[in-house]
N, C-alpha and C. Protein backbone atom coordinates (compact mmCIF):
# COMPACT_ATOMS: atom_id res chain seq x y z
N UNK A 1 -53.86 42.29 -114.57
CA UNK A 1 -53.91 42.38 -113.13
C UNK A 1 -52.78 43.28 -112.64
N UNK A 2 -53.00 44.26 -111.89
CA UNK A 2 -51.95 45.04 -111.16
C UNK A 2 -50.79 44.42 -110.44
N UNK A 3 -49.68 44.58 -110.75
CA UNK A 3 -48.52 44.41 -109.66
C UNK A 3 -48.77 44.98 -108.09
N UNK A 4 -48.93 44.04 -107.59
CA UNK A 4 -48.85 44.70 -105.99
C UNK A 4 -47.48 44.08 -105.15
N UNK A 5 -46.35 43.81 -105.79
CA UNK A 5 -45.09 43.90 -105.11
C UNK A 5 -44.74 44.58 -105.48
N UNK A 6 -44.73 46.00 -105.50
CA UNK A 6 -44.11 47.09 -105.62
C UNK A 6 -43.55 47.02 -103.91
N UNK A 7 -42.17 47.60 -104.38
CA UNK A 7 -41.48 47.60 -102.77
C UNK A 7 -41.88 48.86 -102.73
N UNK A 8 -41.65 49.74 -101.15
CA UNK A 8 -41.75 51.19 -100.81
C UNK A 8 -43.22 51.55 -100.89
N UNK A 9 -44.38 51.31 -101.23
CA UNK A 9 -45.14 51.80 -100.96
C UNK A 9 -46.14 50.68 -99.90
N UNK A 10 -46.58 51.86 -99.02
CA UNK A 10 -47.87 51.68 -98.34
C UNK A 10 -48.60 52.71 -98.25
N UNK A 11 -50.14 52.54 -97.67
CA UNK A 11 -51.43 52.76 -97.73
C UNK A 11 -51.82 52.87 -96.60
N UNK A 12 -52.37 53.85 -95.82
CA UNK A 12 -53.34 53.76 -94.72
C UNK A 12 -54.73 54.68 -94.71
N UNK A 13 -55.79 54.34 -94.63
CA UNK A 13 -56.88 55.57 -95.09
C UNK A 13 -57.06 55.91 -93.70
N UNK A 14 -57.63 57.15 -93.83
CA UNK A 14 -58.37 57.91 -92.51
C UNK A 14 -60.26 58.35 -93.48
N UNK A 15 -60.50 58.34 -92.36
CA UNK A 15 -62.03 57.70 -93.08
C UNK A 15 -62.47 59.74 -93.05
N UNK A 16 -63.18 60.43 -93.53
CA UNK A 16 -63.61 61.25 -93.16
C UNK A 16 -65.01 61.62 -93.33
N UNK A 17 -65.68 61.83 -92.03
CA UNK A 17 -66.98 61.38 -91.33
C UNK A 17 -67.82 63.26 -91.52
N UNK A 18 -68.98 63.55 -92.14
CA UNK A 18 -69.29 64.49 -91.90
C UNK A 18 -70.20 64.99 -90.50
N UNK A 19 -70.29 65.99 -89.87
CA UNK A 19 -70.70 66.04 -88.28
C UNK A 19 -71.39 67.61 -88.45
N UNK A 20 -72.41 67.60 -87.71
CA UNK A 20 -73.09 69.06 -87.64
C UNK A 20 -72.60 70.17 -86.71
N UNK A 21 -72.62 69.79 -85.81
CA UNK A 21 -72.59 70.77 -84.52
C UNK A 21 -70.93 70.27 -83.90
N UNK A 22 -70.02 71.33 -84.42
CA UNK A 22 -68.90 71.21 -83.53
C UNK A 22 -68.96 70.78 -82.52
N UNK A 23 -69.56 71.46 -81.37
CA UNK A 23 -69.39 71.31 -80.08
C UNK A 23 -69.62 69.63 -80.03
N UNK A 24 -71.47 69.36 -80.42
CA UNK A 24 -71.17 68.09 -79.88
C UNK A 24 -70.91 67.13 -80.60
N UNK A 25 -69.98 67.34 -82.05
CA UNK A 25 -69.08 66.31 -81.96
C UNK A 25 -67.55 66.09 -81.48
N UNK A 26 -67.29 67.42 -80.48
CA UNK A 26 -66.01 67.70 -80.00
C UNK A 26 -66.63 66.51 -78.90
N UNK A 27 -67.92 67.22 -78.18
CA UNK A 27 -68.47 66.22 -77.04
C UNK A 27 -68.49 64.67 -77.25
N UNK A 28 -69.38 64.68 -78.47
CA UNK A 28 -68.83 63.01 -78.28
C UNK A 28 -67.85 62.48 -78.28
N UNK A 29 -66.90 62.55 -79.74
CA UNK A 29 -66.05 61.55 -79.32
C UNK A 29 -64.73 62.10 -78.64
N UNK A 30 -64.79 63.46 -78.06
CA UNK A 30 -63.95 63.58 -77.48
C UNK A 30 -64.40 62.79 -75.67
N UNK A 31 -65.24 63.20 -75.27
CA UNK A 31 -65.69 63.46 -73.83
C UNK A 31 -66.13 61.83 -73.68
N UNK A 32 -67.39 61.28 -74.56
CA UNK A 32 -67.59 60.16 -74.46
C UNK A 32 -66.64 59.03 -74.90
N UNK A 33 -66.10 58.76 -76.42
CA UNK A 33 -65.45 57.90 -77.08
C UNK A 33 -64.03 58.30 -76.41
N UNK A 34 -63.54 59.30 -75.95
CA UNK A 34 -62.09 59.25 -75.33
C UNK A 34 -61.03 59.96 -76.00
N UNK A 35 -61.27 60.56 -77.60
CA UNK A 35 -60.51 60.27 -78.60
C UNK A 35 -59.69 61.70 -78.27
N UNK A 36 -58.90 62.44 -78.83
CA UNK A 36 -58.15 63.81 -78.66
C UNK A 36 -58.35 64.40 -79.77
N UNK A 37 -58.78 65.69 -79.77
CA UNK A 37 -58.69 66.74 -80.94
C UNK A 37 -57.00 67.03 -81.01
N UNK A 38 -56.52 66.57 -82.42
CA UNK A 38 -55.37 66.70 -82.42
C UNK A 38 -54.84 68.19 -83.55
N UNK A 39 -56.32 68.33 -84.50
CA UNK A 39 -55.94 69.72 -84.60
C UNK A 39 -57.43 69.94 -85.28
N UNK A 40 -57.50 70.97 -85.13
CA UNK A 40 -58.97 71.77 -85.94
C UNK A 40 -58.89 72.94 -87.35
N UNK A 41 -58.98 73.13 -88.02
CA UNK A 41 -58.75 74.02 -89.03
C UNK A 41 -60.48 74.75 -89.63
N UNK A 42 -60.38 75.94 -90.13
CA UNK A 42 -61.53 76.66 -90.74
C UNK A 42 -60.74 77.35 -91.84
N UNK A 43 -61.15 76.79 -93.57
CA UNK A 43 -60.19 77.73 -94.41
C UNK A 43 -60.60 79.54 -94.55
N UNK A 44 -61.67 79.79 -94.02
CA UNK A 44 -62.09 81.11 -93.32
C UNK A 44 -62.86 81.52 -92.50
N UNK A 45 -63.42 82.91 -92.01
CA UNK A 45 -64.20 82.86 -90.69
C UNK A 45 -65.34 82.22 -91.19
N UNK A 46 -66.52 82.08 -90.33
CA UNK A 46 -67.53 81.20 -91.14
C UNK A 46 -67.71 79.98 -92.12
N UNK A 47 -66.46 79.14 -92.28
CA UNK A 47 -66.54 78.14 -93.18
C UNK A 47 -66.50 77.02 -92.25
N UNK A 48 -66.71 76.11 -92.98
CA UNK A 48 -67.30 74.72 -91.69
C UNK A 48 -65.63 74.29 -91.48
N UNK A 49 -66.11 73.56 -90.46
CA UNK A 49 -64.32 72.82 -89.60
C UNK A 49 -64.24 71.76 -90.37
N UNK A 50 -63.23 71.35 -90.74
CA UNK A 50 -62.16 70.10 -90.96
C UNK A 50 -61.19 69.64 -89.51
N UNK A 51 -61.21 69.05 -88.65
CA UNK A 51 -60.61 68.46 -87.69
C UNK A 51 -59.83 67.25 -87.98
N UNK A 52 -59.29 66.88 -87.04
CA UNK A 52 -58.98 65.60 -86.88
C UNK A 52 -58.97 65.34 -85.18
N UNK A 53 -59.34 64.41 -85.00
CA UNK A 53 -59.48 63.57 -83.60
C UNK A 53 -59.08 61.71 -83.94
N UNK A 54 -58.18 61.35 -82.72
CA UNK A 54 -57.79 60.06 -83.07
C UNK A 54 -57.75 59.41 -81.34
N UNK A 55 -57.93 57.88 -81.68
CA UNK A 55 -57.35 57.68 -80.19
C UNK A 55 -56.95 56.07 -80.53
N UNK A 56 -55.79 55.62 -79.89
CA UNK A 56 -55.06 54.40 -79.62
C UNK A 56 -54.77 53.95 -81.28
N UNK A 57 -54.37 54.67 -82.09
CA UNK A 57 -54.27 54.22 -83.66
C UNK A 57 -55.45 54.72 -84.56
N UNK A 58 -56.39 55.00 -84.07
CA UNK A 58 -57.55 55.31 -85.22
C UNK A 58 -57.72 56.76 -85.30
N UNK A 59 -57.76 57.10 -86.67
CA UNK A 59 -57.76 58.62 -86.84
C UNK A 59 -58.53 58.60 -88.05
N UNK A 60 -59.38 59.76 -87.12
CA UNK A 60 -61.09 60.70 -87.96
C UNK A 60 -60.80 61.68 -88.27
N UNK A 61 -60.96 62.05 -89.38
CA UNK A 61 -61.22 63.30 -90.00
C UNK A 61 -62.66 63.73 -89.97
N UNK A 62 -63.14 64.73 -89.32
CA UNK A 62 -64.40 65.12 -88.97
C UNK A 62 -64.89 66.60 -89.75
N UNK A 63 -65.93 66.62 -90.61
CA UNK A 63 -66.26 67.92 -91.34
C UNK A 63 -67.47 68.26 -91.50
N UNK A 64 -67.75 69.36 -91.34
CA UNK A 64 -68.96 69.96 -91.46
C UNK A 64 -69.49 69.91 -92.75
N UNK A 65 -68.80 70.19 -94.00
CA UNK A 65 -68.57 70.74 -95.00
C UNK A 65 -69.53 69.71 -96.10
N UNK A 66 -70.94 69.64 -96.60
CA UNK A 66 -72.02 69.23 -97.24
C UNK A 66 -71.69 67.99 -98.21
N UNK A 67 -70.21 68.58 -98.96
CA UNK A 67 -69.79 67.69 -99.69
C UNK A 67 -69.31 65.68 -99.63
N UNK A 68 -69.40 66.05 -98.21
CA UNK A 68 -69.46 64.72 -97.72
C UNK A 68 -70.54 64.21 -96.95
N UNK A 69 -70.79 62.94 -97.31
CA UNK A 69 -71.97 61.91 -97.51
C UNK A 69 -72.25 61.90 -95.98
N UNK A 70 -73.72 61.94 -95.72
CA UNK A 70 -73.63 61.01 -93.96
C UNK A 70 -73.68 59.43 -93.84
N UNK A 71 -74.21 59.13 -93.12
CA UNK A 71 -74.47 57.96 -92.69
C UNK A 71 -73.23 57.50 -93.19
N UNK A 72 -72.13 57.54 -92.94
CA UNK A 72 -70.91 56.28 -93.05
C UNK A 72 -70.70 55.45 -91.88
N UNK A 73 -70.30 54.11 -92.56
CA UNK A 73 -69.94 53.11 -91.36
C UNK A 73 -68.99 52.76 -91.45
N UNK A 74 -67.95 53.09 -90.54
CA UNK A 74 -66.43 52.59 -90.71
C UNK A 74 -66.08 51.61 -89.71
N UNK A 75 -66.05 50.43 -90.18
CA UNK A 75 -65.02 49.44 -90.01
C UNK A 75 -63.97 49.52 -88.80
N UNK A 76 -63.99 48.84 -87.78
CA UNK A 76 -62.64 49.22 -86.82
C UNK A 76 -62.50 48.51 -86.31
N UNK A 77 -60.90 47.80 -86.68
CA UNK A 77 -60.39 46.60 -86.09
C UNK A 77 -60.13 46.53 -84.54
N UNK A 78 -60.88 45.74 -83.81
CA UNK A 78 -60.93 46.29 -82.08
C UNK A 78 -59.61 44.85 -81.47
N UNK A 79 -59.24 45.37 -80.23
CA UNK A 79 -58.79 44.49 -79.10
C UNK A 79 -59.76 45.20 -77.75
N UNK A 80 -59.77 44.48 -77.23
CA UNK A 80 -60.27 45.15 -75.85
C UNK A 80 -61.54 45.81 -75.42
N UNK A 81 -62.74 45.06 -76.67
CA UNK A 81 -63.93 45.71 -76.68
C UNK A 81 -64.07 45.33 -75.59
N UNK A 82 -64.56 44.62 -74.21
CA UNK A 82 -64.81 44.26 -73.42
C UNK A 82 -64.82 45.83 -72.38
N UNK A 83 -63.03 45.90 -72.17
CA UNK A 83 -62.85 46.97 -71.57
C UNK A 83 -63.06 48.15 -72.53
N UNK A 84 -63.54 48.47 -73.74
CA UNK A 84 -64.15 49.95 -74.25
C UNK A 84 -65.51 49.86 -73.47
N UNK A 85 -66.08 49.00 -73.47
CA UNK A 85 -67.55 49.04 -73.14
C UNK A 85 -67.41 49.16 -71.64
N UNK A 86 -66.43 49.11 -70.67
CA UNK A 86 -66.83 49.24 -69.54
C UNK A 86 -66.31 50.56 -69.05
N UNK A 87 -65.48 50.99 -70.01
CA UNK A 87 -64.84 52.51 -69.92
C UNK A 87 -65.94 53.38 -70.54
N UNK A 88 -66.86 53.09 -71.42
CA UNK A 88 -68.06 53.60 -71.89
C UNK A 88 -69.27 54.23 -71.06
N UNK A 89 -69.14 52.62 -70.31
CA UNK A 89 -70.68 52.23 -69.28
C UNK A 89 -70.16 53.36 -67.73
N UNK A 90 -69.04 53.99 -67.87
CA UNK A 90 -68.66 54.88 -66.87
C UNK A 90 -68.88 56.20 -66.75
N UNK A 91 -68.85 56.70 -67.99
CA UNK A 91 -69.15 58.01 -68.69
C UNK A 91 -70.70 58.42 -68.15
N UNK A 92 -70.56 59.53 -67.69
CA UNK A 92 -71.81 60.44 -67.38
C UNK A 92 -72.33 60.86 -68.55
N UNK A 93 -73.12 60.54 -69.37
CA UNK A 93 -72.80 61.10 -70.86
C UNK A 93 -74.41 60.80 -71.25
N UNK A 94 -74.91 61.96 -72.12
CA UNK A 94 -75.94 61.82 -72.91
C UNK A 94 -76.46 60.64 -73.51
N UNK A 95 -75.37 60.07 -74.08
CA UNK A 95 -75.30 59.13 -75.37
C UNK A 95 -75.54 57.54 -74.38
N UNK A 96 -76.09 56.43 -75.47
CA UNK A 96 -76.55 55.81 -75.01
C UNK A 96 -75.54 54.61 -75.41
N UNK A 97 -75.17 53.91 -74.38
CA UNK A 97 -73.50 53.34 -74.42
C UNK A 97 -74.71 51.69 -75.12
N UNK A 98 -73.56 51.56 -76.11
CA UNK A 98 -73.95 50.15 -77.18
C UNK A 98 -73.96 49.13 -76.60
N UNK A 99 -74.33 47.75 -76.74
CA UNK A 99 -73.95 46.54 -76.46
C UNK A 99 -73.14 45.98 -77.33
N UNK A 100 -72.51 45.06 -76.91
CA UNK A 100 -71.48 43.99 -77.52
C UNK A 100 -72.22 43.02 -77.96
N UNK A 101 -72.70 42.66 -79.17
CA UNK A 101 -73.24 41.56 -80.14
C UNK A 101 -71.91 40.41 -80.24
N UNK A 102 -72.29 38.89 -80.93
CA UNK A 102 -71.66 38.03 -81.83
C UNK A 102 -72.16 37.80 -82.33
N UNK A 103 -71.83 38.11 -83.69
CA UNK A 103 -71.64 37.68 -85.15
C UNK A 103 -71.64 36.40 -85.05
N UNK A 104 -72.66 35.84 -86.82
CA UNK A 104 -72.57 34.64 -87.40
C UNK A 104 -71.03 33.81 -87.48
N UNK A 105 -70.15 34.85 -87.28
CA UNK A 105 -69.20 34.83 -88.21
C UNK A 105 -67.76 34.61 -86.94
N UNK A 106 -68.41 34.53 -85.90
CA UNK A 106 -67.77 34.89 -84.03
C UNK A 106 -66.65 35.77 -84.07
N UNK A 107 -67.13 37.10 -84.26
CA UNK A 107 -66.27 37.95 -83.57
C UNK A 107 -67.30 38.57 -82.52
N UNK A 108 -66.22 39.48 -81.83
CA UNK A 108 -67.58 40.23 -81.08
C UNK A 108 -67.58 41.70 -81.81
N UNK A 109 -68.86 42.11 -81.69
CA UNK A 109 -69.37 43.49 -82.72
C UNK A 109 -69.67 44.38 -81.65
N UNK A 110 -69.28 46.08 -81.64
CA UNK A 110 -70.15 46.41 -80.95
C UNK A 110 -70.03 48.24 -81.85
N UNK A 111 -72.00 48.18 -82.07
CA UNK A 111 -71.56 49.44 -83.17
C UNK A 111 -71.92 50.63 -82.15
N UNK A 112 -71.52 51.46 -82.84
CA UNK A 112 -71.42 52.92 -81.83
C UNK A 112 -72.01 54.36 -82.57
N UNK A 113 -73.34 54.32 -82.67
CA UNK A 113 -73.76 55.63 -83.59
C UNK A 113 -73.50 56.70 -82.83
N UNK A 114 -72.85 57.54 -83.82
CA UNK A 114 -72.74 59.51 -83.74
C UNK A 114 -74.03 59.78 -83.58
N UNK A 115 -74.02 60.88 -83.13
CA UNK A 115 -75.19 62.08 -83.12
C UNK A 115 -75.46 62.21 -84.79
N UNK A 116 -74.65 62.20 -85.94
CA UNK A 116 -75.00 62.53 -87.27
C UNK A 116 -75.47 61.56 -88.22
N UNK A 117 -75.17 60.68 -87.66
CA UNK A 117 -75.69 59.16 -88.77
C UNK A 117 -74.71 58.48 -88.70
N UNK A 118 -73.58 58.85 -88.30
CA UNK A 118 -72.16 57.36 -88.75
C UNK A 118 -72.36 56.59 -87.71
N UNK A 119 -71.56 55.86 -88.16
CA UNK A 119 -71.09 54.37 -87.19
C UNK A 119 -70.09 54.02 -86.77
N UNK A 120 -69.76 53.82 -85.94
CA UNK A 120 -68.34 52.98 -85.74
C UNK A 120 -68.36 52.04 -85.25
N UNK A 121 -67.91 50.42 -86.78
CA UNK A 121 -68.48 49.59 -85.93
C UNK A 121 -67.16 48.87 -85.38
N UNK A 122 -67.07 49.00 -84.59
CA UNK A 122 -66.42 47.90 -83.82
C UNK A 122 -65.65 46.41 -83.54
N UNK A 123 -65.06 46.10 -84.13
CA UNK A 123 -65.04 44.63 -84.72
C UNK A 123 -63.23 43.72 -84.07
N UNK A 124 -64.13 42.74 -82.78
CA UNK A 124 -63.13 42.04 -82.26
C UNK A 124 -62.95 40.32 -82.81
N UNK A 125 -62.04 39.81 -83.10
CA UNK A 125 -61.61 38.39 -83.19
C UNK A 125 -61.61 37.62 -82.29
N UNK A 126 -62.57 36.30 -82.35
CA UNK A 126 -62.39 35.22 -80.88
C UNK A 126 -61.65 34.64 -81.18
N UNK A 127 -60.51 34.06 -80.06
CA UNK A 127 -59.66 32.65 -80.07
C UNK A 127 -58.50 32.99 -81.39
C-alpha cells in the first residue's frame, strides 16, 4: 500500500474539457456560466486553442485539439446552487438554464450541459 503521509506534497486537477467552436465556448461559459478567460494560447497559426477559463475556484482547461475525449462529466463541489440558478435564470442566453434535482443520496444536483457533450455537474450538501 502507498504511503500517503508524505509531508509537502499536494494535488489539485484541472479537468480538461474538449470544445468545438471557440467563439461559442468563449460564449458559454464565459457570457452564460460567468467564468473569465484567463488566458488563451494557439502553438501556431491554425492550430486548435488550449485556454483556460475559471470562476470562484474552478478552473477549465478548454481544447479544441481531437486528442481529447468528449462527453466528460466533471464533478463540482457547489455552495450556493440556489443562487447559481437564479443568476442563470437571468441571462438572456441561448442555452437552456438546468434545474436543481435531489439525489437519493440528499444533496442538491444541478447538471449543466456544454454545447459539446460535457457536463458540469453540480453537486451541493444538505444540513
Amino acid at each position: 500500500m502507498p504511503n500517503r503521509t508524505m509531508p509537502n506534497v499536494t494535488m489539485k486537477g484541472v479537468p480538461i474539457l474538449r470544445v468545438g467552436d471557440v467563439q461559442t465556448a468563449k460564449q458559454f461559459y464565459g457570457e452564460f456560466l460567468g467564468f473569465d478567460l484567463d488566458w488563451e494560447h494557439y502553438y501556431e497559426a491554425g492550430a486548435p486553442v488550449y485556454m483556460q477559463m475559471s470562476r470562484d475556484g474552478l478552473v477549465l482547461h478548454l481544447s479544441q485539439n481531437n486528442r481529447f475525449k468528449e462527453a466528460t462529466t466533471v464533478f463540482v463541489e457547489t455552495t450556493g446552487l440556489d443562487q447559481l440558478l437564479a443568476e442563470l435564470s437571468r441571462r438572456n442566453s441561448p442555452w437552456e438554464v438546468p434545474k436543481i434535482s435531489v439525489t437519493p443520496w440528499k444533496t442538491k444536483q444541478m447538471e449543466i450541459p456544454d454545447p459539446f457533450g460535457n457536463v458540469l455537474r453540480s453537486n451541493e450538501p444538505q444540513g
